[in-house]
C-alpha atoms as a PDB file:
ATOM      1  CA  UNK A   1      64.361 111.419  43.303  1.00  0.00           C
ATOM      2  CA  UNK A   2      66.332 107.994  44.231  1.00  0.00           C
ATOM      3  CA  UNK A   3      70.378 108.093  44.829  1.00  0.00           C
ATOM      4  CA  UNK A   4      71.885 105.331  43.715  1.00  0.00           C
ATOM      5  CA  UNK A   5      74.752 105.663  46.445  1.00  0.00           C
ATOM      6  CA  UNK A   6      76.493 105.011  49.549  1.00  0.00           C
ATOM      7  CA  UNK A   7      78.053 107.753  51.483  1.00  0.00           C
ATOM      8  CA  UNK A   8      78.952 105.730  54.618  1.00  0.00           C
ATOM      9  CA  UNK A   9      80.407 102.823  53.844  1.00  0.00           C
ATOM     10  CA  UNK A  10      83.071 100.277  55.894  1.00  0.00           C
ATOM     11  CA  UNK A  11      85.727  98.226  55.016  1.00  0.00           C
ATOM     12  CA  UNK A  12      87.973  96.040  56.462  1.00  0.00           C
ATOM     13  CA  UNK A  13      90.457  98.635  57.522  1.00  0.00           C
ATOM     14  CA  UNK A  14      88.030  99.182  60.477  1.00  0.00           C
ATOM     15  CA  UNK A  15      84.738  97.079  61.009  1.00  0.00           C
ATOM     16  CA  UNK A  16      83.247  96.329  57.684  1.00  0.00           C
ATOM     17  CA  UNK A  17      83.531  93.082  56.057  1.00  0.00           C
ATOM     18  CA  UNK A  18      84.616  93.719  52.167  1.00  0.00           C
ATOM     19  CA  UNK A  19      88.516  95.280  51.496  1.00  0.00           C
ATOM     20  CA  UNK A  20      87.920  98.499  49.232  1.00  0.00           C
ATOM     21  CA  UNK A  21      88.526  97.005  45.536  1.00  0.00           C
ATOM     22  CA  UNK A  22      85.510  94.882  45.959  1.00  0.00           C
ATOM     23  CA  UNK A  23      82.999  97.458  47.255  1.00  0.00           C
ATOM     24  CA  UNK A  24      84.077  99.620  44.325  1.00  0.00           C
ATOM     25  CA  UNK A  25      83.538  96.849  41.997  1.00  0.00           C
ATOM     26  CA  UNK A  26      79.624  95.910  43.775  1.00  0.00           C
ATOM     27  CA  UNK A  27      78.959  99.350  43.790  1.00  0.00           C
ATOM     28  CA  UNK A  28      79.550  99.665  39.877  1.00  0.00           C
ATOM     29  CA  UNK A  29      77.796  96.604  39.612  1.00  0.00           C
ATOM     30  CA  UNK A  30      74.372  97.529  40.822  1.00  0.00           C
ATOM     31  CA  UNK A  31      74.469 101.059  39.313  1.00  0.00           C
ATOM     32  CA  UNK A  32      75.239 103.517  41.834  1.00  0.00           C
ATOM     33  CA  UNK A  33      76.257 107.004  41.126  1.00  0.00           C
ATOM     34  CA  UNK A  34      78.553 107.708  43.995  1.00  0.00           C
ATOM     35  CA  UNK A  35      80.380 105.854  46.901  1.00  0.00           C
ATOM     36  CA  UNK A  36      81.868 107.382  50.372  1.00  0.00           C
ATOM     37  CA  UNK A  37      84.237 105.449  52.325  1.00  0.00           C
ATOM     38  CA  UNK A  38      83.888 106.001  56.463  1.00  0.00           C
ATOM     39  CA  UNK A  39      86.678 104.556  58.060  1.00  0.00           C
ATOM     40  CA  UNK A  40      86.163 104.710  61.908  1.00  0.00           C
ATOM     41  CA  UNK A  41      89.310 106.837  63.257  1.00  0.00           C
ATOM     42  CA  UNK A  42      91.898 105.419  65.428  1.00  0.00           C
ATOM     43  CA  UNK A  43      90.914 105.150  69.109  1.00  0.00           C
ATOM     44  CA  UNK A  44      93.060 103.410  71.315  1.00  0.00           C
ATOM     45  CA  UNK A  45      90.003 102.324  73.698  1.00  0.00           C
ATOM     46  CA  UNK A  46      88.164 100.354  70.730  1.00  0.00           C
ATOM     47  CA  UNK A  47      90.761  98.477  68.729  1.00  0.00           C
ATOM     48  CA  UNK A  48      88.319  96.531  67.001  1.00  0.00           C
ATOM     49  CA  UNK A  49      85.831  98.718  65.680  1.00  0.00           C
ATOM     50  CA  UNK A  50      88.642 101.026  64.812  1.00  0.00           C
ATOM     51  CA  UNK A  51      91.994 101.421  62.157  1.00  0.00           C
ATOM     52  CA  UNK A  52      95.000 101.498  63.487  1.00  0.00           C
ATOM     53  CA  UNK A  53      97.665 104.499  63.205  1.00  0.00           C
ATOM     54  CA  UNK A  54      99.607 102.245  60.565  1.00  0.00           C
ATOM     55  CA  UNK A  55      96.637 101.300  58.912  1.00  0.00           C
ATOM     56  CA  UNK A  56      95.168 104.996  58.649  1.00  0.00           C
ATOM     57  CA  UNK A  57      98.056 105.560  56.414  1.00  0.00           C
ATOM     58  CA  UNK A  58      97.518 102.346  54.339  1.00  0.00           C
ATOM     59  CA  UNK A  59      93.610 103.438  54.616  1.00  0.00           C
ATOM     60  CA  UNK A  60      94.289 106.949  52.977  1.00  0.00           C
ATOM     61  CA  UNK A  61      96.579 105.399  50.356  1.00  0.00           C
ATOM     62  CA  UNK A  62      94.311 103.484  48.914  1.00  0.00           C
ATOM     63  CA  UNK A  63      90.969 105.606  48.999  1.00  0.00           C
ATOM     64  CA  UNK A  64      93.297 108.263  47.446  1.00  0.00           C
ATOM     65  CA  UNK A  65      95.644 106.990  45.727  1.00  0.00           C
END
């Protein structure tokens, strides 16, 4: 059986490339059944691969609003 789905997916609240709205919107777009968004944690050693304490706050707001 094929999953239309991603369960590990970035956005630009860490490393990923696309802000949330607009992975939502693809994801609808080609069909799939169920999106998971994997923010990479704060950690103050990797600033750039990683959200920041103010933007894990902003992060969770807007995944679950």
């Amino acid at each position: 059986m094929k999953y239309n789905q991603n369960l590990h997916t970035h956005t630009t609240f860490c490393d990923g490339v696309d802000e949330c709205e607009a992975i939502v919107q693809k994801a609808l777009e080609i069909g799939f059944t169920a999106i998971g968004f994997s923010g990479h944690s704060y950690m103050y050693y990797a600033p750039d691969h990683s959200m920041s304490l103010e933007g894990t706050a902003e992060y969770k707001k807007e995944i679950k609003p």
